[in-house]
PDB file of N, CA and C in Angstrom:
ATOM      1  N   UNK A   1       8.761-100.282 -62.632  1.00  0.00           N
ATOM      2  CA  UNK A   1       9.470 -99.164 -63.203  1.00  0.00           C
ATOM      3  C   UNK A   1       9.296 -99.196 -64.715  1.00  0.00           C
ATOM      4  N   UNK A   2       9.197 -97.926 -65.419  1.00  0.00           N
ATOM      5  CA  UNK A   2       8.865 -98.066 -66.733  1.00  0.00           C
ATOM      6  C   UNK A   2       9.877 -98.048 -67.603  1.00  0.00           C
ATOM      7  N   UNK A   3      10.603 -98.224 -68.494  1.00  0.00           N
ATOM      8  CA  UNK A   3      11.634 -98.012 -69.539  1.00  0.00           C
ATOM      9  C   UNK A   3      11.163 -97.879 -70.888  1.00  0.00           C
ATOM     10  N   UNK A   4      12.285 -97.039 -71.821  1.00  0.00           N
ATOM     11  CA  UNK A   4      12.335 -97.413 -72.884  1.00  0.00           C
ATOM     12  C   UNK A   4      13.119 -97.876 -73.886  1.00  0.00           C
ATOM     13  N   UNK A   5      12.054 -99.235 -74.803  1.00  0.00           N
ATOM     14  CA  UNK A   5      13.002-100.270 -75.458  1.00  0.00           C
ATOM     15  C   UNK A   5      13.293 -99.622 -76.730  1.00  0.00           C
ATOM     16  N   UNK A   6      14.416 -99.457 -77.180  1.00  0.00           N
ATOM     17  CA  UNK A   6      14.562 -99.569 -78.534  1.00  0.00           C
ATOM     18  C   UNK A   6      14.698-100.407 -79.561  1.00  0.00           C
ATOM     19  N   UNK A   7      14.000-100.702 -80.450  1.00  0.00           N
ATOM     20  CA  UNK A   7      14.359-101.920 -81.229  1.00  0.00           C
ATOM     21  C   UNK A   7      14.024-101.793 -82.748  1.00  0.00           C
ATOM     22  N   UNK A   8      14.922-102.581 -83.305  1.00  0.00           N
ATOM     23  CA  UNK A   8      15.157-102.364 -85.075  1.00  0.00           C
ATOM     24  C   UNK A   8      14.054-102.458 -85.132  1.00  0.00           C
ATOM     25  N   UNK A   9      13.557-102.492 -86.601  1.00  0.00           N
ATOM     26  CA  UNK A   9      12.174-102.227 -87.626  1.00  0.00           C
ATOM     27  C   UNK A   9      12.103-104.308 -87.023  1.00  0.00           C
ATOM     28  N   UNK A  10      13.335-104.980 -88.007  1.00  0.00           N
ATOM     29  CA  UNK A  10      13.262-106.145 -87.903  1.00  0.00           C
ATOM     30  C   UNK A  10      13.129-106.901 -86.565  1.00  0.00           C
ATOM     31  N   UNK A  11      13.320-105.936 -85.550  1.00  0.00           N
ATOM     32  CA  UNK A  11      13.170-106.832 -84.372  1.00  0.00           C
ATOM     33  C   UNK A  11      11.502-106.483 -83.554  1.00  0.00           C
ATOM     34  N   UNK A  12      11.637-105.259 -83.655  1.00  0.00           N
ATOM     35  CA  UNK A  12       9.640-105.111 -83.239  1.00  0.00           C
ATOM     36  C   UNK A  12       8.797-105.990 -84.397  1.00  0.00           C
ATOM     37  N   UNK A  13       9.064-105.832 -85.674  1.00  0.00           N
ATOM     38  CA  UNK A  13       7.847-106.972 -86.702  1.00  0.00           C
ATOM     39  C   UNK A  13       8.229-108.394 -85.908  1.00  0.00           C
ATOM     40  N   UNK A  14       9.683-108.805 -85.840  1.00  0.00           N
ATOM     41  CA  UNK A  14       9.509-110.341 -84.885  1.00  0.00           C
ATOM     42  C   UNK A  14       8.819-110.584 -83.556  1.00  0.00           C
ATOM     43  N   UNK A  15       8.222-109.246 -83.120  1.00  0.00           N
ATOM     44  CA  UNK A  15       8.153-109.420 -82.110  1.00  0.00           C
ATOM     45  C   UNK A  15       6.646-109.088 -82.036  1.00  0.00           C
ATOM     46  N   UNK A  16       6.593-108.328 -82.878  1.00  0.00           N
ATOM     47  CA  UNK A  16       4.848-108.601 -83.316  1.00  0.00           C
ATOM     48  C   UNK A  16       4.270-109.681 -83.208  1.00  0.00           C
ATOM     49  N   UNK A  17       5.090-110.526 -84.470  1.00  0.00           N
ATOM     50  CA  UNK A  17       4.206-111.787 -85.158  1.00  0.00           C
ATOM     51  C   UNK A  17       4.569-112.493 -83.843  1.00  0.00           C
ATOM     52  N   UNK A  18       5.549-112.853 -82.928  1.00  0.00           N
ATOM     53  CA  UNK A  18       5.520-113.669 -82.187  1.00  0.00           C
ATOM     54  C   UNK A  18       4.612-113.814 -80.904  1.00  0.00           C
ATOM     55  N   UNK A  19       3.972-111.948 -80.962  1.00  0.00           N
ATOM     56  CA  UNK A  19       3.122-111.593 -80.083  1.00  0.00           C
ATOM     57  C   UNK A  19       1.460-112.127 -80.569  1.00  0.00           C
ATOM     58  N   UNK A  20       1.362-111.939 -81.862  1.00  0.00           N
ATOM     59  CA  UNK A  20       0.716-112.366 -82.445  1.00  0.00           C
ATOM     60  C   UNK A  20      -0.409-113.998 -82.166  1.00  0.00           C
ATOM     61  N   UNK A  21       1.167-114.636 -82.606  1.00  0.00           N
ATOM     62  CA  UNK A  21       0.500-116.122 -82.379  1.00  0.00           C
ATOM     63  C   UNK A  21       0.418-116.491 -81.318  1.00  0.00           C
ATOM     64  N   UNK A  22       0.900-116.050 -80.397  1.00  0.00           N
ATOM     65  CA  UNK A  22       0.508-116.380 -79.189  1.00  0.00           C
ATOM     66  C   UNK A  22      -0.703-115.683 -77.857  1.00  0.00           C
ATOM     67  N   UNK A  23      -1.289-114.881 -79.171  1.00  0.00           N
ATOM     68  CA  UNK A  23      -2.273-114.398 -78.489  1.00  0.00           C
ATOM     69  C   UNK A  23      -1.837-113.653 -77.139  1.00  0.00           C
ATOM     70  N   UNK A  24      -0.699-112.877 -77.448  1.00  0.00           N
ATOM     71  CA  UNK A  24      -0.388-111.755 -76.079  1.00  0.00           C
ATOM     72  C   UNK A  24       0.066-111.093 -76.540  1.00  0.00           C
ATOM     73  N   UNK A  25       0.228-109.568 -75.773  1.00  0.00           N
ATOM     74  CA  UNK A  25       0.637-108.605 -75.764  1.00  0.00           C
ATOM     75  C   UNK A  25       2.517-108.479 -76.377  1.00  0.00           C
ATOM     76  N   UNK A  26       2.865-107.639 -77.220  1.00  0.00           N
ATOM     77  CA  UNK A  26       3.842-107.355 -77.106  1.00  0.00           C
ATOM     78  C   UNK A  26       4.771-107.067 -76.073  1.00  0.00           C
ATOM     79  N   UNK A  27       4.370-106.466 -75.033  1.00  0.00           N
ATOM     80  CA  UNK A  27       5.035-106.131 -73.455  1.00  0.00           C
ATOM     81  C   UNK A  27       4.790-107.524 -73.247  1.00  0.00           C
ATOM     82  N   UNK A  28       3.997-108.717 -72.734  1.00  0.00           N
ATOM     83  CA  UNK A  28       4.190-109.818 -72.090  1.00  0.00           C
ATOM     84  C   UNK A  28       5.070-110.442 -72.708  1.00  0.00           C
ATOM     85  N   UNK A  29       5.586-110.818 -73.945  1.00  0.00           N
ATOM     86  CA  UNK A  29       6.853-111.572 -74.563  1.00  0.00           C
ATOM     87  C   UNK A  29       7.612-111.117 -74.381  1.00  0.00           C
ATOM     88  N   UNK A  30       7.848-109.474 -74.192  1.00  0.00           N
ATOM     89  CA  UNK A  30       8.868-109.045 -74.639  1.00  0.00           C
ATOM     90  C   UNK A  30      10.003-109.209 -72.711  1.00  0.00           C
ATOM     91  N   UNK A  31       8.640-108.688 -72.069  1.00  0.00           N
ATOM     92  CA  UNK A  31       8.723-109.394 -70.335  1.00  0.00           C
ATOM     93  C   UNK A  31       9.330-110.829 -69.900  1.00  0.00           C
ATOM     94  N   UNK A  32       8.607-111.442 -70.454  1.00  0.00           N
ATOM     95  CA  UNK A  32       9.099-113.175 -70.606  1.00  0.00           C
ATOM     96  C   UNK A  32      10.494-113.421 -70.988  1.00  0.00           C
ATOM     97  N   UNK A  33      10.725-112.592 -72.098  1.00  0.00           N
ATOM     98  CA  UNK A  33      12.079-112.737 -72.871  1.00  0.00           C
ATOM     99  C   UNK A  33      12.894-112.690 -71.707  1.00  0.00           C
ATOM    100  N   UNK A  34      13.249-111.078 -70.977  1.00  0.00           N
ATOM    101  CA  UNK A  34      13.615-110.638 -69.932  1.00  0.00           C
ATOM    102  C   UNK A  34      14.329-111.678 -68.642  1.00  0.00           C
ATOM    103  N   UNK A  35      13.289-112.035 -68.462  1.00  0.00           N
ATOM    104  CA  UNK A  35      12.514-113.227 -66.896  1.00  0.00           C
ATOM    105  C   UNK A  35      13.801-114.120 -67.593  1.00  0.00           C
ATOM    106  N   UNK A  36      13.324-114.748 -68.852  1.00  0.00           N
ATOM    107  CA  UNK A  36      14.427-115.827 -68.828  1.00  0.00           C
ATOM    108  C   UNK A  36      16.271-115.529 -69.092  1.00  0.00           C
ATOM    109  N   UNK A  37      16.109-114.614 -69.552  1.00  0.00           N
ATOM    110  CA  UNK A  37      17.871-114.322 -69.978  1.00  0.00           C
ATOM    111  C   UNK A  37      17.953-113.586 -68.411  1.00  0.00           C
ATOM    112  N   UNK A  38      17.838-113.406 -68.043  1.00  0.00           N
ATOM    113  CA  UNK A  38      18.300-113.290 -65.974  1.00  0.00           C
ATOM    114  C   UNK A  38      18.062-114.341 -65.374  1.00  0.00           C
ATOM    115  N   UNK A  39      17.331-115.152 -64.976  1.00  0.00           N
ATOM    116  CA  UNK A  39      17.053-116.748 -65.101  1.00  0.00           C
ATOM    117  C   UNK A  39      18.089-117.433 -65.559  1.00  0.00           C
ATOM    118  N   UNK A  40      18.137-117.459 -66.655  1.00  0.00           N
ATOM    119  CA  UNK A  40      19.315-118.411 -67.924  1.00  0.00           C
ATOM    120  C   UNK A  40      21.080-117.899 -67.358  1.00  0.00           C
ATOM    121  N   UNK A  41      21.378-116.274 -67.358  1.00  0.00           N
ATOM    122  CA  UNK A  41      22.488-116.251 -67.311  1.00  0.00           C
ATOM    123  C   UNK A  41      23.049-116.018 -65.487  1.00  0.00           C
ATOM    124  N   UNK A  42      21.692-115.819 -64.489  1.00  0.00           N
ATOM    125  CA  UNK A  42      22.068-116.001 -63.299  1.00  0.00           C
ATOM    126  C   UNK A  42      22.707-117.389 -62.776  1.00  0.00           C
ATOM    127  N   UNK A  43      21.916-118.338 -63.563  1.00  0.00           N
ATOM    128  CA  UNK A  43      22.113-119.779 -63.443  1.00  0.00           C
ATOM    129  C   UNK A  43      23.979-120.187 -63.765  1.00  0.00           C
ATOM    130  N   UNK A  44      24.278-119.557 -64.845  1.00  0.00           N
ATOM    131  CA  UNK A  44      25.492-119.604 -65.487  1.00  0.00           C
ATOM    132  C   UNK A  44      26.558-119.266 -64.477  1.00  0.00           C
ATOM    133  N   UNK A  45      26.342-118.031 -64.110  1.00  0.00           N
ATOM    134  CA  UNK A  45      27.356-117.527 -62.834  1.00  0.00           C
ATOM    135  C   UNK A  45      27.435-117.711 -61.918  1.00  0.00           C
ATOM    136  N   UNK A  46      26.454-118.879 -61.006  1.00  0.00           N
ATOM    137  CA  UNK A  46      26.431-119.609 -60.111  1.00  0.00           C
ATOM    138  C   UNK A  46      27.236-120.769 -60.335  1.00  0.00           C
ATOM    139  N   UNK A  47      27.006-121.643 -61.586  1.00  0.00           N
ATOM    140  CA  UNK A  47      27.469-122.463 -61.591  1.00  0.00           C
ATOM    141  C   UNK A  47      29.144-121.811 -62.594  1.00  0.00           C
ATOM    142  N   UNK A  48      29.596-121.176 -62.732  1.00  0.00           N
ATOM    143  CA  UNK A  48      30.749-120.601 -62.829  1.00  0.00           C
ATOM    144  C   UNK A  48      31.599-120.080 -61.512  1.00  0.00           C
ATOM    145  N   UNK A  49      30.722-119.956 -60.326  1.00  0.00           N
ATOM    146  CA  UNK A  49      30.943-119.524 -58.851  1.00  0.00           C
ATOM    147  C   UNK A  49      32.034-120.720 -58.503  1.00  0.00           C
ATOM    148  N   UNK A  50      31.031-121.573 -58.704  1.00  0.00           N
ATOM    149  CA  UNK A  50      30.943-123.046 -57.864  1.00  0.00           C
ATOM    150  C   UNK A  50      32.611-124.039 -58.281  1.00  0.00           C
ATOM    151  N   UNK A  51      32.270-123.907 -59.633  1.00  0.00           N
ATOM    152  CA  UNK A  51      33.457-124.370 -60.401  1.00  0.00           C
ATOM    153  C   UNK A  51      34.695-123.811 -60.045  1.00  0.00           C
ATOM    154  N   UNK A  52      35.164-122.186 -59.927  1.00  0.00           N
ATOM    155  CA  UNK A  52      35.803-121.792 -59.730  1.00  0.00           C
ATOM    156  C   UNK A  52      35.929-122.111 -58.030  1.00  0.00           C
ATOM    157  N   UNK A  53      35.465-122.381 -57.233  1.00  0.00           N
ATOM    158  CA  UNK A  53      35.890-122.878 -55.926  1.00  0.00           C
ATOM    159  C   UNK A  53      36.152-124.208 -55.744  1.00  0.00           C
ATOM    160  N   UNK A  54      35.342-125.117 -56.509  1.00  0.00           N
ATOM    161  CA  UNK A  54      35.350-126.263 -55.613  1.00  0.00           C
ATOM    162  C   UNK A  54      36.395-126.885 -57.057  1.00  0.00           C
ATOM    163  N   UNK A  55      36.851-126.662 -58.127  1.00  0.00           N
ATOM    164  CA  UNK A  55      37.387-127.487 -58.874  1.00  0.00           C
ATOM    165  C   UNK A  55      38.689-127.701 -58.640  1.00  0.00           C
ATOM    166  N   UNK A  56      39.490-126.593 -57.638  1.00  0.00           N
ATOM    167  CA  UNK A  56      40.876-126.401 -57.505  1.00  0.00           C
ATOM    168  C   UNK A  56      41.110-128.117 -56.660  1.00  0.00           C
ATOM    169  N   UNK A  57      39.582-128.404 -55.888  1.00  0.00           N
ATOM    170  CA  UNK A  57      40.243-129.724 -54.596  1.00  0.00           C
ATOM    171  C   UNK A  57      40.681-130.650 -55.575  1.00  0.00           C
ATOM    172  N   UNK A  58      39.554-130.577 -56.380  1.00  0.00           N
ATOM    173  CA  UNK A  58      39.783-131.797 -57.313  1.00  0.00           C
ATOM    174  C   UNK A  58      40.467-132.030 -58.502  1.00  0.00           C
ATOM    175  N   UNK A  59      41.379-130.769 -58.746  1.00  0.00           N
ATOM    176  CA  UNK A  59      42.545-131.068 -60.025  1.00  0.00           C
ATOM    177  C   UNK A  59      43.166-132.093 -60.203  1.00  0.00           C
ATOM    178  N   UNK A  60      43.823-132.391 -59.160  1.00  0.00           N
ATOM    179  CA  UNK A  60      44.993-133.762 -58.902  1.00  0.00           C
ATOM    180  C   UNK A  60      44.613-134.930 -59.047  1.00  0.00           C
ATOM    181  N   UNK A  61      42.989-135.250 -58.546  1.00  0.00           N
ATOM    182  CA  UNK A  61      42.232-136.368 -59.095  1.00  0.00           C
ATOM    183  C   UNK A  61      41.277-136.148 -60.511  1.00  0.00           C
ATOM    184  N   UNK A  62      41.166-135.458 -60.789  1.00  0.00           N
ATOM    185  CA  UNK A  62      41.211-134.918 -62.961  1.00  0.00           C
ATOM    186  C   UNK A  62      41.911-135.109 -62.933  1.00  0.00           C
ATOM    187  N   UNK A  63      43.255-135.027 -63.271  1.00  0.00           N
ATOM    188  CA  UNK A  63      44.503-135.011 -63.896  1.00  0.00           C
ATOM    189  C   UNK A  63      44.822-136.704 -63.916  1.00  0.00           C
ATOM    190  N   UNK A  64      44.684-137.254 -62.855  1.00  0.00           N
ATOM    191  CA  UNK A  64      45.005-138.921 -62.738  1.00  0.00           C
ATOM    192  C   UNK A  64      43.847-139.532 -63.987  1.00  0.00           C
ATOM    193  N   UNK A  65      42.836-138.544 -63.871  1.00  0.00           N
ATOM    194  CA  UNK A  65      41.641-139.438 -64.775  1.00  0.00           C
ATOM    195  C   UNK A  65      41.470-139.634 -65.793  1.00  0.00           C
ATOM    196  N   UNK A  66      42.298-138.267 -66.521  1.00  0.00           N
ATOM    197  CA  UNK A  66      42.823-138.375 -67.791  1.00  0.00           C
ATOM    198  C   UNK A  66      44.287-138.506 -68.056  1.00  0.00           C
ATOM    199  N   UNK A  67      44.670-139.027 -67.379  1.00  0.00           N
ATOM    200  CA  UNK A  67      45.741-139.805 -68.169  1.00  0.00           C
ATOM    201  C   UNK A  67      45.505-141.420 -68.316  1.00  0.00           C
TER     202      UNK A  67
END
């Protein structure tokens, strides 16, 4: 599906030069970027899932551990 990005003056030139040195396309970094912040923050809310279920068993034994 196609979209369109908007981005400051300062954020397309960063995204130039970063396209730049790495010898790729502006769309492939800018893709990559993407991939990982869904990656990065899917990871987060899983393990925010998890916590929120399984931490309630184990309050009472936290609580002994710090005191």
């Amino acid at each position: 599906m196609a979209m369109t990005l908007r981005l400051t003056t300062q954020e397309t030139e960063a995204l130039r030069r970063r396209a730049e040195l790495e010898g790729r396309s502006m769309q492939e970094v800018a893709r990559e970027a993407v991939r990982d912040y869904v990656e990065r923050t899917s990871r987060r809310e899983l393990l925010d899932q998890v916590l929120d279920e399984e931490l309630p068993r184990f309050a009472e034994a936290l609580e002994r551990l710090g005191q």
